[in-house]
PDB file of N, CA and C in Angstrom:
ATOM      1  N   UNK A   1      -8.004 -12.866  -4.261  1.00  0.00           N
ATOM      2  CA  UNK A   1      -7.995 -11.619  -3.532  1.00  0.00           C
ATOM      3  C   UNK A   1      -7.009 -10.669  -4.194  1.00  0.00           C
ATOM      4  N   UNK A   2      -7.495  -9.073  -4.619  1.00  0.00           N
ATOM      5  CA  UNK A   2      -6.698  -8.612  -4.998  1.00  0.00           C
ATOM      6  C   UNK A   2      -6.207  -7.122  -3.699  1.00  0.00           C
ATOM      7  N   UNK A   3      -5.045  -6.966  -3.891  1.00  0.00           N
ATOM      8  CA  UNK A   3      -4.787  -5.485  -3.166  1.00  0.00           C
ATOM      9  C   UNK A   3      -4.123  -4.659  -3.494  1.00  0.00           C
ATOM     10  N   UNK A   4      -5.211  -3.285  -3.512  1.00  0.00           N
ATOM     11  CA  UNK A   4      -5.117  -1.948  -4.509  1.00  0.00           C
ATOM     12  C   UNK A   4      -4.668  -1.541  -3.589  1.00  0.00           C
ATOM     13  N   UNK A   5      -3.095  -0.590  -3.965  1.00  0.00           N
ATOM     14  CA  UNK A   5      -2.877   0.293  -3.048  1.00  0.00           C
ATOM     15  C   UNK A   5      -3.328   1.730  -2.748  1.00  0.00           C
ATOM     16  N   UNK A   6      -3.534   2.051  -1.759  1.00  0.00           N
ATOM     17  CA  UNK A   6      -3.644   3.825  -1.470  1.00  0.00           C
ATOM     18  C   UNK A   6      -3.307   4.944  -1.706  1.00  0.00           C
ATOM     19  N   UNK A   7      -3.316   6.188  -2.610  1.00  0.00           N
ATOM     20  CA  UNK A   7      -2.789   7.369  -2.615  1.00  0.00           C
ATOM     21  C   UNK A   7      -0.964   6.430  -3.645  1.00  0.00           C
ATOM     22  N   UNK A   8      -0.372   7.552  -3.725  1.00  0.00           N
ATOM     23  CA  UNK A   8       0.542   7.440  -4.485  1.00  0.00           C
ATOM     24  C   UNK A   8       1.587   6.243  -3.738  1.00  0.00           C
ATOM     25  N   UNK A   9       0.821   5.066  -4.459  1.00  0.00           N
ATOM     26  CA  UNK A   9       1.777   4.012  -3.652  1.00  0.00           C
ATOM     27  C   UNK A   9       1.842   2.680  -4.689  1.00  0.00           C
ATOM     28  N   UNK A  10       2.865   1.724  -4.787  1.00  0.00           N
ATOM     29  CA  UNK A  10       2.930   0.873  -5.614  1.00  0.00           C
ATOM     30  C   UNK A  10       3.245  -0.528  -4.652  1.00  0.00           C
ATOM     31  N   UNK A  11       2.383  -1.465  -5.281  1.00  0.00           N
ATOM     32  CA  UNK A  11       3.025  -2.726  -4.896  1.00  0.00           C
ATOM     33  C   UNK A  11       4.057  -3.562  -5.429  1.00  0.00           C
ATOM     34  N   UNK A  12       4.907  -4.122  -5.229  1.00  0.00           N
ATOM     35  CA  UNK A  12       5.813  -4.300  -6.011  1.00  0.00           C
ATOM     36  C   UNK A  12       6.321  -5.367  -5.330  1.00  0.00           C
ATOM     37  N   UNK A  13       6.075  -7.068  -6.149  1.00  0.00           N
ATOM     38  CA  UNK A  13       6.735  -8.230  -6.385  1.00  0.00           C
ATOM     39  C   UNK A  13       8.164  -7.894  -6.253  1.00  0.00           C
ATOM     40  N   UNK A  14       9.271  -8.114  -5.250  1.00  0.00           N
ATOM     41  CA  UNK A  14      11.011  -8.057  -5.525  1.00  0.00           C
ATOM     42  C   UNK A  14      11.098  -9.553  -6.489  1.00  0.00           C
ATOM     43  N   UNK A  15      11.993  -9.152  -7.367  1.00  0.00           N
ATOM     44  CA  UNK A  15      12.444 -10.283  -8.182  1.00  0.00           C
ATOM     45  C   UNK A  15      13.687 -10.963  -7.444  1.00  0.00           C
ATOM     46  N   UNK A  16      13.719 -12.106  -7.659  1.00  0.00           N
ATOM     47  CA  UNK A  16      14.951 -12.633  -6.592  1.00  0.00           C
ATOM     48  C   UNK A  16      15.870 -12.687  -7.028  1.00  0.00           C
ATOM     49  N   UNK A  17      16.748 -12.683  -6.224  1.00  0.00           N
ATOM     50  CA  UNK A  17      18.209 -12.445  -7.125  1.00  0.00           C
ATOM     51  C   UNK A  17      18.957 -14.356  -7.355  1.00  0.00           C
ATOM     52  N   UNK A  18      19.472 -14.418  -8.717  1.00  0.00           N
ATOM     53  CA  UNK A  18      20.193 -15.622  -8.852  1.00  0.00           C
ATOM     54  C   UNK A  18      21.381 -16.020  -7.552  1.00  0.00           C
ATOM     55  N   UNK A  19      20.862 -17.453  -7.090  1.00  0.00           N
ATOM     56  CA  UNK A  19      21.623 -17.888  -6.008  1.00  0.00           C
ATOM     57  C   UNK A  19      23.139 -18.672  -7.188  1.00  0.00           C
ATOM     58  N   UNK A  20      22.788 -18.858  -7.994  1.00  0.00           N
ATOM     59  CA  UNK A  20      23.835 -19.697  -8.996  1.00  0.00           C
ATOM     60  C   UNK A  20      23.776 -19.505 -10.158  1.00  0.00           C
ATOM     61  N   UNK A  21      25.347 -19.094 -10.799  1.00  0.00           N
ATOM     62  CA  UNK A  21      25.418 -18.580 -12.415  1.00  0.00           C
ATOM     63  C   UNK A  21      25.117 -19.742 -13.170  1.00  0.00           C
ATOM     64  N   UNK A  22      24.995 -19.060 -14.759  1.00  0.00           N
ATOM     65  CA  UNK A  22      24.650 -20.314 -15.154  1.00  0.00           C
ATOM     66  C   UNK A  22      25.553 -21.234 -15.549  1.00  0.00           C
ATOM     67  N   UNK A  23      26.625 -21.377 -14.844  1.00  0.00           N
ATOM     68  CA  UNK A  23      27.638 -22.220 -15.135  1.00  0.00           C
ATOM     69  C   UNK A  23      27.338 -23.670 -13.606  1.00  0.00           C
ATOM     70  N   UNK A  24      26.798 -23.428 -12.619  1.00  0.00           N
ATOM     71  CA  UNK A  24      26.385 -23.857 -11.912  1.00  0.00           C
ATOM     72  C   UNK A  24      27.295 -23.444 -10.758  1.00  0.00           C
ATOM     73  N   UNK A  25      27.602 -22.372 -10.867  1.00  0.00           N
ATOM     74  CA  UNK A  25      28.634 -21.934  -8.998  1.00  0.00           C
ATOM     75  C   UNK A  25      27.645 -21.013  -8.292  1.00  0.00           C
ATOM     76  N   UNK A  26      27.649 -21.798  -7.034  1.00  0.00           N
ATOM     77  CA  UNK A  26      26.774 -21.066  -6.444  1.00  0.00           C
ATOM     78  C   UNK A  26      27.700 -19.481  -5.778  1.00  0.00           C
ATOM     79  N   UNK A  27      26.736 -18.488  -5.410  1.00  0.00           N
ATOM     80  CA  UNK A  27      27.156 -17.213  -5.289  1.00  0.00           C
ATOM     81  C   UNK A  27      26.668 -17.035  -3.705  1.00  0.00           C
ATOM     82  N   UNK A  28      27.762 -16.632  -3.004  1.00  0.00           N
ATOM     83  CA  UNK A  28      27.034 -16.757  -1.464  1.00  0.00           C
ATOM     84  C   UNK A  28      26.654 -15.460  -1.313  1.00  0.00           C
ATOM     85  N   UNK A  29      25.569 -15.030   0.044  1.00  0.00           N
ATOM     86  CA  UNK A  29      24.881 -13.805   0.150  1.00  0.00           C
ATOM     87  C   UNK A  29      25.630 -12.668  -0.094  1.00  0.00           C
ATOM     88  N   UNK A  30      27.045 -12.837   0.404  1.00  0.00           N
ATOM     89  CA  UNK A  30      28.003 -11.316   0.756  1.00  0.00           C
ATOM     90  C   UNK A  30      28.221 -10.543  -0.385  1.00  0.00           C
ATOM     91  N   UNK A  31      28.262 -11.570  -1.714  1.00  0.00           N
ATOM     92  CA  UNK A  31      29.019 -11.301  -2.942  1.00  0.00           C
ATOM     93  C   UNK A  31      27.861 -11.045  -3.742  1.00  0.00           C
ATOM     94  N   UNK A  32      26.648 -11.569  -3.413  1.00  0.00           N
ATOM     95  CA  UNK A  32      25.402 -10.579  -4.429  1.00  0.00           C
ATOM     96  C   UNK A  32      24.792  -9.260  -4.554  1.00  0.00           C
ATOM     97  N   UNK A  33      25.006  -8.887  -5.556  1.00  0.00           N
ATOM     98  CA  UNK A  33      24.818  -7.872  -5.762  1.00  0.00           C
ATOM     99  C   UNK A  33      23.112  -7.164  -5.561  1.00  0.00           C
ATOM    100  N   UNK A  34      22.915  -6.270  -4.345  1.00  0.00           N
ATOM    101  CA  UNK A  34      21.486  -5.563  -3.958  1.00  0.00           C
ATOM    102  C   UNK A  34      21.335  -5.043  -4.991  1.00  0.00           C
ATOM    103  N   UNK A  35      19.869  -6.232  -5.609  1.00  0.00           N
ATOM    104  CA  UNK A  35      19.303  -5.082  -7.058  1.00  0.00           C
ATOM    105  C   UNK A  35      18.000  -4.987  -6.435  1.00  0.00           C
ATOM    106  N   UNK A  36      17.609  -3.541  -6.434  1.00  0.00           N
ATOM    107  CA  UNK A  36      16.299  -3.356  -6.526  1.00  0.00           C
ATOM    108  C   UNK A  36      15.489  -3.403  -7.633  1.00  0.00           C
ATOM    109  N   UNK A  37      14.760  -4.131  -7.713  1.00  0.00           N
ATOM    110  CA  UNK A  37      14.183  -4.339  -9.317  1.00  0.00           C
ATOM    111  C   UNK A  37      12.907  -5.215  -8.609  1.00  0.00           C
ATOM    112  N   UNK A  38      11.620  -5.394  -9.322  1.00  0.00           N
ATOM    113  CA  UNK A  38      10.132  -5.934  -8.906  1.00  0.00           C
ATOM    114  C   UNK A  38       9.402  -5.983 -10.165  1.00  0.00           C
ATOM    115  N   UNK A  39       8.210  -6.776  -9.642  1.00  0.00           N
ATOM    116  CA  UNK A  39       7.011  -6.461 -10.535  1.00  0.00           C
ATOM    117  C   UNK A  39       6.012  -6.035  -9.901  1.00  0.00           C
ATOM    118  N   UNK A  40       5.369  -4.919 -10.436  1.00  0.00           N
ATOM    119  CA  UNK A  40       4.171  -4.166 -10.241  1.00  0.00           C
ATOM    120  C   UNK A  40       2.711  -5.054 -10.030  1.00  0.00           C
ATOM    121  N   UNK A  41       2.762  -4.944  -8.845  1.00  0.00           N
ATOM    122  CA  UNK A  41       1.477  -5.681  -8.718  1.00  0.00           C
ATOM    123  C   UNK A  41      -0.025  -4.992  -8.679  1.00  0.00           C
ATOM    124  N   UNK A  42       0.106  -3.937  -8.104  1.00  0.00           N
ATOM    125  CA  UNK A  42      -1.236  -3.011  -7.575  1.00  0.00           C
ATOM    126  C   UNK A  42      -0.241  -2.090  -7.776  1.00  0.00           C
ATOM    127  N   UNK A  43      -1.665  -0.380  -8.711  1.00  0.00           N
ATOM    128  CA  UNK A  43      -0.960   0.774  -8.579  1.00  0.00           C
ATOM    129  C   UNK A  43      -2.116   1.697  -7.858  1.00  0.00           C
ATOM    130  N   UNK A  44      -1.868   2.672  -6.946  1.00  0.00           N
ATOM    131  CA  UNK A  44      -2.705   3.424  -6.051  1.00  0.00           C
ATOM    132  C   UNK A  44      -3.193   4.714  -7.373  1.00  0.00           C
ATOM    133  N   UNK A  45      -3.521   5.693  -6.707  1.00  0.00           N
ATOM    134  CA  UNK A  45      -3.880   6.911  -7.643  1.00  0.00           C
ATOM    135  C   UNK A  45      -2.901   8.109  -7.212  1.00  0.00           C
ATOM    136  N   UNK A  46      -2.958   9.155  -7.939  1.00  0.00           N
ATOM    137  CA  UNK A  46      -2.590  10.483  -7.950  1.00  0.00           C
ATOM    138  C   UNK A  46      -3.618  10.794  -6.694  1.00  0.00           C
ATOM    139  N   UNK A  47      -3.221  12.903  -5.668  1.00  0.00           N
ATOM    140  CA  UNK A  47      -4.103  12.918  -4.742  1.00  0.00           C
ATOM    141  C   UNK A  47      -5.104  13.384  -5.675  1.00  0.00           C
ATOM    142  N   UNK A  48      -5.142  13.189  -7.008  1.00  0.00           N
ATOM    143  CA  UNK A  48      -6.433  14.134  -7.492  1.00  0.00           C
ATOM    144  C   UNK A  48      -7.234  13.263  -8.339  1.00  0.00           C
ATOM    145  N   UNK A  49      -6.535  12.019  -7.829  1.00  0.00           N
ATOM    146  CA  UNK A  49      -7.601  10.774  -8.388  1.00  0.00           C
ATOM    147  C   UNK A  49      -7.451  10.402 -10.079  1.00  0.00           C
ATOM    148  N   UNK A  50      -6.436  10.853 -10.271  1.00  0.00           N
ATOM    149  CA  UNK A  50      -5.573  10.476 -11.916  1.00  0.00           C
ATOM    150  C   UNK A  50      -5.197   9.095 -11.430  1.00  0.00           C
ATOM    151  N   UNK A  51      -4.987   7.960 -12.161  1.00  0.00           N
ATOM    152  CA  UNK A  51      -4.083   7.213 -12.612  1.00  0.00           C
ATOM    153  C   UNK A  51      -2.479   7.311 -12.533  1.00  0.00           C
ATOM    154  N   UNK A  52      -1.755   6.546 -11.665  1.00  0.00           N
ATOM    155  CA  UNK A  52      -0.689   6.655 -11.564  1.00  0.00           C
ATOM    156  C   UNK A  52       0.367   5.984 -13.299  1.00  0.00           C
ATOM    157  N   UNK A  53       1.021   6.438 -13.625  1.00  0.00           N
ATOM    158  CA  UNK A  53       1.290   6.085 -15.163  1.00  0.00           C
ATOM    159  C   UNK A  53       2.083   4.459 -15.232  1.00  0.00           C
ATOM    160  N   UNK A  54       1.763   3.763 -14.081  1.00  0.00           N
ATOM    161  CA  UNK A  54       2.457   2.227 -13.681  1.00  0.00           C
ATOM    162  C   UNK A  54       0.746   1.131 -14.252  1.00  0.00           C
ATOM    163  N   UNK A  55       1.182   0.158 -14.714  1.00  0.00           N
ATOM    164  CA  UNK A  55      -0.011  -0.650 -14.614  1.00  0.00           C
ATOM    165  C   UNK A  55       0.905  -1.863 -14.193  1.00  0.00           C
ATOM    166  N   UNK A  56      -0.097  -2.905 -13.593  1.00  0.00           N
ATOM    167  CA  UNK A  56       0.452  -4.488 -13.157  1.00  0.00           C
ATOM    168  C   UNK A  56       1.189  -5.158 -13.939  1.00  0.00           C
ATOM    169  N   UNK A  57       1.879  -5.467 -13.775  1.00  0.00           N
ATOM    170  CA  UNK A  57       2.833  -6.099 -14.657  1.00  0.00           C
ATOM    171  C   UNK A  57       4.450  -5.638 -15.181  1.00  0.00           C
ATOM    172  N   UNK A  58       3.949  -4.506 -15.091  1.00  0.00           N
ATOM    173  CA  UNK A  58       5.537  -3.314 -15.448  1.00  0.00           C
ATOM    174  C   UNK A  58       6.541  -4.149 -14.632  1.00  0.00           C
ATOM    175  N   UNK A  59       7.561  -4.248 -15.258  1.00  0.00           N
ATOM    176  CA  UNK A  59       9.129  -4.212 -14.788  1.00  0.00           C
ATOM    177  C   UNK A  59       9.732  -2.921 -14.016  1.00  0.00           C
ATOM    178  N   UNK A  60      10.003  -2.870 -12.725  1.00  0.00           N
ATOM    179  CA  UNK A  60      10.442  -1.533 -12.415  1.00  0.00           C
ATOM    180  C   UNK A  60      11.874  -1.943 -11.822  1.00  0.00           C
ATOM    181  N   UNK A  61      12.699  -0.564 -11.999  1.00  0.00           N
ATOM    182  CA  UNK A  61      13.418  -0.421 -10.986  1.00  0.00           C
ATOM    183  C   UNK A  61      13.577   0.832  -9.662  1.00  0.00           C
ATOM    184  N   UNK A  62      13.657   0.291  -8.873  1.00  0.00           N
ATOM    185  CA  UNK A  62      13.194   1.550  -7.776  1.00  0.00           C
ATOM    186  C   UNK A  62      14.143   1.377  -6.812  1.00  0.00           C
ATOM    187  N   UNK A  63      13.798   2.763  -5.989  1.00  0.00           N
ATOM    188  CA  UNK A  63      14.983   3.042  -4.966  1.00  0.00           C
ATOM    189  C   UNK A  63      14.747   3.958  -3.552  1.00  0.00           C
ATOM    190  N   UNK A  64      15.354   4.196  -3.019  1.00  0.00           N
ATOM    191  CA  UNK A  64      14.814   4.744  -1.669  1.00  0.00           C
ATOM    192  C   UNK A  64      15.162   3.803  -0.245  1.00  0.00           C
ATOM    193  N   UNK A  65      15.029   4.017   0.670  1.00  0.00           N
ATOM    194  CA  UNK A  65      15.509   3.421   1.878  1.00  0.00           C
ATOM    195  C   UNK A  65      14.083   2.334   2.832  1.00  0.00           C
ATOM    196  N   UNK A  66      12.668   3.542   2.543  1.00  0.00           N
ATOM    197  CA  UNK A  66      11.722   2.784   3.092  1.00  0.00           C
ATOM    198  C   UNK A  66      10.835   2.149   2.149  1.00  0.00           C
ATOM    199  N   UNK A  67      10.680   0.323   2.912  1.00  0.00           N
ATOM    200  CA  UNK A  67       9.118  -0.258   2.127  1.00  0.00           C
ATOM    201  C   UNK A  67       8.339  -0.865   3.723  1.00  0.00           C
ATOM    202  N   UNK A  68       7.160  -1.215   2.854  1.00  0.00           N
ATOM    203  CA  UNK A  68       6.374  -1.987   4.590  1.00  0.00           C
ATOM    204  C   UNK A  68       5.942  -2.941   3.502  1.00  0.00           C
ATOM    205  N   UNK A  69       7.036  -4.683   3.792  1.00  0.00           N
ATOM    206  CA  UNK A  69       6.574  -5.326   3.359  1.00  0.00           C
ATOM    207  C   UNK A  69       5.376  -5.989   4.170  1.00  0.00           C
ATOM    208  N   UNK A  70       4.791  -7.522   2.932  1.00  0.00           N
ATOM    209  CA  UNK A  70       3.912  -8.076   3.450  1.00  0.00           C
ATOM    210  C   UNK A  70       4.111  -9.304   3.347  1.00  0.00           C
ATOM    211  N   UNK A  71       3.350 -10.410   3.455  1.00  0.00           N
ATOM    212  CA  UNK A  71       3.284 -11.782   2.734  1.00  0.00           C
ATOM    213  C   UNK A  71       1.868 -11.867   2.185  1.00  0.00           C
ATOM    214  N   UNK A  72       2.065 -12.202   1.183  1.00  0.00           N
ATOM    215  CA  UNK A  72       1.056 -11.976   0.034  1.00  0.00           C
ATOM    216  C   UNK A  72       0.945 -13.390  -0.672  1.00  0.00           C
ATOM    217  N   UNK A  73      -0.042 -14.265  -0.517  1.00  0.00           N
ATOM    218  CA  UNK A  73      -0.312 -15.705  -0.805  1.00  0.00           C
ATOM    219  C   UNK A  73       1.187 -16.405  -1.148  1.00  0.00           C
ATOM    220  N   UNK A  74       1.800 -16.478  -0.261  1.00  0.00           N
ATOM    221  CA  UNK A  74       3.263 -16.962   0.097  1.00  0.00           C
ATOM    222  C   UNK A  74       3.992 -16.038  -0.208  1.00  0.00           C
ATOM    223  N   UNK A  75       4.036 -15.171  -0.694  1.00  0.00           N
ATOM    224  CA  UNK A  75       5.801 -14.501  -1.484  1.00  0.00           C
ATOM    225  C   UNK A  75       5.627 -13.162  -0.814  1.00  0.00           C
ATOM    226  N   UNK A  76       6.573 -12.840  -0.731  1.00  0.00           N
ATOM    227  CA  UNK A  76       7.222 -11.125   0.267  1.00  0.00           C
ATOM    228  C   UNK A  76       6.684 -10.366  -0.963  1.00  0.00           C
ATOM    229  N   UNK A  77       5.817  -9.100  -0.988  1.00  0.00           N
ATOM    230  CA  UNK A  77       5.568  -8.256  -1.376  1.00  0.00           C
ATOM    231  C   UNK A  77       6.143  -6.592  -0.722  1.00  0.00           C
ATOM    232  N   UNK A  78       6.237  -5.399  -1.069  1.00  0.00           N
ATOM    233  CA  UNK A  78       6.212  -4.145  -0.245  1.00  0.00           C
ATOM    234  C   UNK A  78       5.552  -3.528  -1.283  1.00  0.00           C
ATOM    235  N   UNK A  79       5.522  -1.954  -0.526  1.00  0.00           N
ATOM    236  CA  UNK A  79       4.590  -0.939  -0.671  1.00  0.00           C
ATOM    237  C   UNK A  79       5.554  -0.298  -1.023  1.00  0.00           C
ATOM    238  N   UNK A  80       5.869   0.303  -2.296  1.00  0.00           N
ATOM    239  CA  UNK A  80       6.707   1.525  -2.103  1.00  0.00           C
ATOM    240  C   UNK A  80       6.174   2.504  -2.909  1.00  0.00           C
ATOM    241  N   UNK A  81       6.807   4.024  -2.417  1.00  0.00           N
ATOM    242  CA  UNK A  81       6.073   5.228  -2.682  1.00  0.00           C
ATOM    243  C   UNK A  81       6.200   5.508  -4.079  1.00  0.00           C
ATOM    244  N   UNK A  82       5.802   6.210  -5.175  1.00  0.00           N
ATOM    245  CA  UNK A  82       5.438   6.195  -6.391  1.00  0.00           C
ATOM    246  C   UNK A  82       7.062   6.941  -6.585  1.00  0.00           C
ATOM    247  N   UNK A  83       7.294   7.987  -5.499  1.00  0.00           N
ATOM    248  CA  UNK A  83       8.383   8.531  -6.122  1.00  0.00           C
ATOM    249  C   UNK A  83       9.616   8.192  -6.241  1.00  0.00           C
ATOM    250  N   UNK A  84       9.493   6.617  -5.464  1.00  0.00           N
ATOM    251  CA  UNK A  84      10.838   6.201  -5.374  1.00  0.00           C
ATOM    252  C   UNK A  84      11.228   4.930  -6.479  1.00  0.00           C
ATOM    253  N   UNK A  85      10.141   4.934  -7.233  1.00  0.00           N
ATOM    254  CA  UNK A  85      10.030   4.220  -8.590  1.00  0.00           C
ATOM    255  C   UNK A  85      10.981   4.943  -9.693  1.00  0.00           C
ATOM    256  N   UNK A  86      12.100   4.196  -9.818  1.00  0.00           N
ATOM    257  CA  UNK A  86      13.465   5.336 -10.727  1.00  0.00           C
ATOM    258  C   UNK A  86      13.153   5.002 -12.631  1.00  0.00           C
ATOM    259  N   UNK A  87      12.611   3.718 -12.725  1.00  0.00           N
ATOM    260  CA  UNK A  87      12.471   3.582 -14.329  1.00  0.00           C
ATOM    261  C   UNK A  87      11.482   2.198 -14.320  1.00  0.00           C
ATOM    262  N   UNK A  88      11.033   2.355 -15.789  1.00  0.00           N
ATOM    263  CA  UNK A  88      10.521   0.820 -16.402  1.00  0.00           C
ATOM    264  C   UNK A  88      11.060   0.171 -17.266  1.00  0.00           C
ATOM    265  N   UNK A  89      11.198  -0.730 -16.699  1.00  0.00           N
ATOM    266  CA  UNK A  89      12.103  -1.530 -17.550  1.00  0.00           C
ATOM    267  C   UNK A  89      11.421  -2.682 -18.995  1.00  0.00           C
ATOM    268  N   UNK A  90      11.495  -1.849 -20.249  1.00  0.00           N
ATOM    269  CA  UNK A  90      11.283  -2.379 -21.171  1.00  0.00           C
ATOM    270  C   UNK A  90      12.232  -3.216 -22.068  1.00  0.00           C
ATOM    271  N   UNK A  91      11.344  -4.453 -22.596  1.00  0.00           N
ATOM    272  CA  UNK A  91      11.994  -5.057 -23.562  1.00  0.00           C
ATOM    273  C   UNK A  91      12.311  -4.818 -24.898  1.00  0.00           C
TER     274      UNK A  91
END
């Protein structure tokens, strides 16, 4: 099952954040650092029916206050708006 999002909207995999460095100390919730960062799962369109310039797979980092997550064949997915997509993150 796939799901395309609507109008200027992105789906976006959150990447999880490391519970333990690689030295093996674990890092408790208070002290990790909120990264917004995902992978692009589904990209919606422009209102004029262009192609939004994201394809599946992109590395993003994004920002903004609102998402409407989901559960998506086990793992937390959200919806967030195209404009709150801040960069892509290339290798």
């Amino acid at each position: 099952m796939m799901i395309r999002p609507i109008g200027e909207r992105v789906l976006i995999k959150s990447i999880k954040k490391a519970e333990v460095t690689e030295s093996g100390i674990y890092i408790p919730d208070s002290a990790q650092e909120e990264r917004k960062e995902g992978i692009v799962v589904g990209v919606g369109t422009f209102e004029d029916g262009k192609a939004l310039p994201l394809k599946a797979g992109d590395h993003v980092i994004y920002g903004g206050y609102k998402s409407d997550e989901i559960d998506f064949n086990g793992e937390t997915h959200m919806f967030i708006d195209f404009k709150d997509v801040l960069a892509v993150v290339e290798k």
